[in-house]
Protein backbone atom coordinates (compact mmCIF):
# COMPACT_ATOMS: atom_id res chain seq x y z
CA UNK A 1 0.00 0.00 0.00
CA UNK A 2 1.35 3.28 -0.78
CA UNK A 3 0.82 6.66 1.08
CA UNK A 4 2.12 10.22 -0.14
CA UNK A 5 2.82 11.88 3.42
CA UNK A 6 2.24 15.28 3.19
CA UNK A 7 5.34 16.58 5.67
CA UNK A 8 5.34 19.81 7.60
CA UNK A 9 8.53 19.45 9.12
CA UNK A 10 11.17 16.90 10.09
CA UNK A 11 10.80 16.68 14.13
CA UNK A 12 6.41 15.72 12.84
CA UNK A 13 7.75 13.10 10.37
CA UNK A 14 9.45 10.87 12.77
CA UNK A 15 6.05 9.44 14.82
CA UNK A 16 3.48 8.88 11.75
CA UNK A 17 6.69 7.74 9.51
CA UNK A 18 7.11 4.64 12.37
CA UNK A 19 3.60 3.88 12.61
CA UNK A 20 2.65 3.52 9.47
CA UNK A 21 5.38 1.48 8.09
CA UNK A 22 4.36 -0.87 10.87
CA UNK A 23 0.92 -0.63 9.49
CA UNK A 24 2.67 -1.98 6.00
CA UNK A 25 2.54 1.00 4.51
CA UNK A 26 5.05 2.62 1.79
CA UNK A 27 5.98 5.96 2.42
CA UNK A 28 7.07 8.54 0.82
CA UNK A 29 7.15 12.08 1.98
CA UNK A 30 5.71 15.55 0.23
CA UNK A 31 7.14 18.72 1.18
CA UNK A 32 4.74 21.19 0.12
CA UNK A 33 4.44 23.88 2.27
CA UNK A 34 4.28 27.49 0.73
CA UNK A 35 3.10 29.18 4.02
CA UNK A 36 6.72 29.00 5.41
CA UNK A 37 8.31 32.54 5.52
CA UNK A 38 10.48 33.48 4.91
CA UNK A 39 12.85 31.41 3.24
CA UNK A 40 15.76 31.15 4.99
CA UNK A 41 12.84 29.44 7.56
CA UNK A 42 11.92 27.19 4.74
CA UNK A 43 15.13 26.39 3.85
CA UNK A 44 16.29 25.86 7.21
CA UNK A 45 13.29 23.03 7.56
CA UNK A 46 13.99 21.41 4.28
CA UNK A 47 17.71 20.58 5.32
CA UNK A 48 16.33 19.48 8.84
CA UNK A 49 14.17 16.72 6.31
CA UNK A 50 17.87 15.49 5.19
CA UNK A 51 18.98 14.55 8.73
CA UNK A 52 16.26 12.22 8.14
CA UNK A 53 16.58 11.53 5.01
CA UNK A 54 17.51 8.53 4.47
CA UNK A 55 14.53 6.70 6.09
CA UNK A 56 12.10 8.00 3.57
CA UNK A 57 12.17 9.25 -0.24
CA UNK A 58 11.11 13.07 -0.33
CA UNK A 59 8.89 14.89 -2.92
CA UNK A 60 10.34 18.46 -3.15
CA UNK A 61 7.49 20.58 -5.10
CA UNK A 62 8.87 24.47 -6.24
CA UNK A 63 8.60 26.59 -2.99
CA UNK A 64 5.64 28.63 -4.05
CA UNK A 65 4.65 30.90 -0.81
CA UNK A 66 2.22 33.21 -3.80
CA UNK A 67 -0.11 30.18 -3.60
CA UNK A 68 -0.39 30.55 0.61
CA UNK A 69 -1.05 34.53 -0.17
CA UNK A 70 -3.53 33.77 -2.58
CA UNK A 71 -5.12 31.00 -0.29
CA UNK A 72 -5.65 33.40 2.32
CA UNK A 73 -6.16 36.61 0.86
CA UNK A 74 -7.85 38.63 3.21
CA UNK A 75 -8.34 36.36 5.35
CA UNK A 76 -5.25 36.42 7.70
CA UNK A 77 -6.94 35.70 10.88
CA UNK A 78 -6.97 32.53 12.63
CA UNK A 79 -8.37 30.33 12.38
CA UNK A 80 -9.92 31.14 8.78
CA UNK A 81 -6.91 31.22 7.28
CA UNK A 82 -5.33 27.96 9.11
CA UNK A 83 -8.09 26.06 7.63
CA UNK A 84 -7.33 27.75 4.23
CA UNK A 85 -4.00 26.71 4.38
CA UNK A 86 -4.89 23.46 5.23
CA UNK A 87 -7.21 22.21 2.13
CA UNK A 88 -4.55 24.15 0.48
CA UNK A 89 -1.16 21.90 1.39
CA UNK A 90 -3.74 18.89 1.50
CA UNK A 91 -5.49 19.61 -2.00
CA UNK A 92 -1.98 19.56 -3.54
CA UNK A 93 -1.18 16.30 -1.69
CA UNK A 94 -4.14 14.40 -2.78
CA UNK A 95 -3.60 15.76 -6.51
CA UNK A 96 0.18 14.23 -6.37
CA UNK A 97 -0.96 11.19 -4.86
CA UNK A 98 -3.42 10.88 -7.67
CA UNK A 99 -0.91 11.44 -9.91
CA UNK A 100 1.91 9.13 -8.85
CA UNK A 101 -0.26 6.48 -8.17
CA UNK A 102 -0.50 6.30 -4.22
CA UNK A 103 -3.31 4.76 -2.94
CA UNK A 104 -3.90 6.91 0.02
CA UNK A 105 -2.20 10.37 1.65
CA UNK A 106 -2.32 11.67 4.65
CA UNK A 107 -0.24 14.71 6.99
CA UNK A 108 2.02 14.92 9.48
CA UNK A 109 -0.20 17.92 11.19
CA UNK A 110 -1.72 15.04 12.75
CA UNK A 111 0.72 14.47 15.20
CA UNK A 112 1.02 18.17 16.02
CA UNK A 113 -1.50 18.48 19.70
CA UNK A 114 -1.69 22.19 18.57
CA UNK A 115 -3.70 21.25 15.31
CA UNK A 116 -7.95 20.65 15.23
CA UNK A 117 -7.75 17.09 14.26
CA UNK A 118 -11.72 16.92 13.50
CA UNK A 119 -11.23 19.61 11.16
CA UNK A 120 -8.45 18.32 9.64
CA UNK A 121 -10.06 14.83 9.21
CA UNK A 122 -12.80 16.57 7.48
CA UNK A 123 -10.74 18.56 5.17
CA UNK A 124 -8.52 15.62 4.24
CA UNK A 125 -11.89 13.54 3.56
CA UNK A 126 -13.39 16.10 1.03
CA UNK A 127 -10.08 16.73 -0.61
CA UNK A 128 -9.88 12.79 -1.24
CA UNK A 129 -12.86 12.59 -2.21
CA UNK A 130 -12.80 15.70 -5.01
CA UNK A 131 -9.27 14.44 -5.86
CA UNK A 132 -10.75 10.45 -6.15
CA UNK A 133 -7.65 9.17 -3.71
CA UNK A 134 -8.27 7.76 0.26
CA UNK A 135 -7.43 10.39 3.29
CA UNK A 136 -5.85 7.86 5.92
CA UNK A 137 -6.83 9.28 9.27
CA UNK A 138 -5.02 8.50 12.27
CA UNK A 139 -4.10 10.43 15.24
CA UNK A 140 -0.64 10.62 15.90
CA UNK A 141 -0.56 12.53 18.71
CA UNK A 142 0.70 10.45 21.17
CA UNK A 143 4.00 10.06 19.53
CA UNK A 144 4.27 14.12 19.56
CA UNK A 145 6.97 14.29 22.53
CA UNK A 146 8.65 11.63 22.11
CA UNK A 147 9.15 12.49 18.36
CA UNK A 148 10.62 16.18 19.42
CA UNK A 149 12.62 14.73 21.90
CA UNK A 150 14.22 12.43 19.83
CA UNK A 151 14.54 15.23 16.78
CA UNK A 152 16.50 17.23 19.66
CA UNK A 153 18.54 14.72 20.39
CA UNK A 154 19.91 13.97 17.06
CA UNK A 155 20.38 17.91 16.67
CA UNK A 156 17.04 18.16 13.94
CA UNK A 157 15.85 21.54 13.57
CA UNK A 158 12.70 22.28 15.76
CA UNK A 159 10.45 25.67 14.92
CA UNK A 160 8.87 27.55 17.20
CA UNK A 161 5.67 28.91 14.77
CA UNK A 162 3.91 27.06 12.19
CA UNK A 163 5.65 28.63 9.42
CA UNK A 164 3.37 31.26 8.40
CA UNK A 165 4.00 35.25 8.34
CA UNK A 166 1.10 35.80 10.60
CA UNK A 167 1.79 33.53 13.18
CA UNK A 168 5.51 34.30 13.36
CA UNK A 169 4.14 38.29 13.73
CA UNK A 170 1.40 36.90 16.33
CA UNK A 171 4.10 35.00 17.93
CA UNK A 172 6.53 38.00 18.31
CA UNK A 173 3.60 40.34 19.55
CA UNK A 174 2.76 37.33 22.42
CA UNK A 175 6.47 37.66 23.11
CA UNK A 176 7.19 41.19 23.62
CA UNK A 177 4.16 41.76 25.81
């Protein structure tokens, strides 16, 4: 059975990547993930994938942060544009799974405990079902800490915001108050 993985970061991979290989699956990861800014940011997570690397083959899609601004266009708040950004990175996942052949996808923002995993279900449902490939659910949370810890210990790179503009400004506004 293969499964496109759609990866957010390196320290998320490690959980879901062990379970489902020890559900049988074959992985393969997809880093798609234009909300990441600013680059050096999105660089700086792409070569934190490599310490990994060698566990699992990586997709690479162009860095394309225009299609994040034109996902949320005007609609920068959270949640709205969380959930934007979501179908977004999970639309393009099902369409490459489609397209390559996989069988299912499913993300990595399932492990994360700071993520709505309902909504996220649903999203990934609908987008497999416009895109005519299976969303595999499963909640990885439990493997969250554990993951990070062990992505710490081998010296991976571990963010401190999801990635996007807005919460790296929200972020730095929490902080300075």
């Amino acid at each position: 059975m293969k499964l496109l993985l759609h990866t957010c970061c390196a320290p998320c991979l490690i959980y879901p990547l062990e379970k489902l290989s020890l559900e049988g699956f074959k992985v393969t990861g997809f880093f798609y993930n234009p909300n990441i800014h600013p680059l050096a940011e999105y660089i700086k997570r792409r070569e934190a994938l490599a310490v990994l690397g060698s566990a699992i083959e990586i997709i690479y899609p162009e860095y394309s942060p225009r299609d994040f601004f034109r996902a949320v266009n005007l609609q920068e708040a959270a949640p709205e544009r969380c959930v934007l950004c979501w179908r977004l990175r999970l639309k393009k996942t099902a369409q490459a799974a489609k397209g390559s052949g996989f069988q299912y996808f499913t993300t990595t923002l399932l492990v994360s405990p700071y993520q709505d995993q309902e909504l996220l279900k649903k999203i990934g449902s609908e987008v497999g079902k416009e895109e005519g490939v299976e969303f595999y659910y499963a909640d990885f949370r439990p493997g969250f800490r554990q993951a990070h810890n062990e992505a710490r210990a081998k010296g991976v790179y571990c963010q401190k915001y999801c990635g996007c503009i807005y919460s790296g400004i929200e972020r730095s506004i929490k902080k300075n108050e």
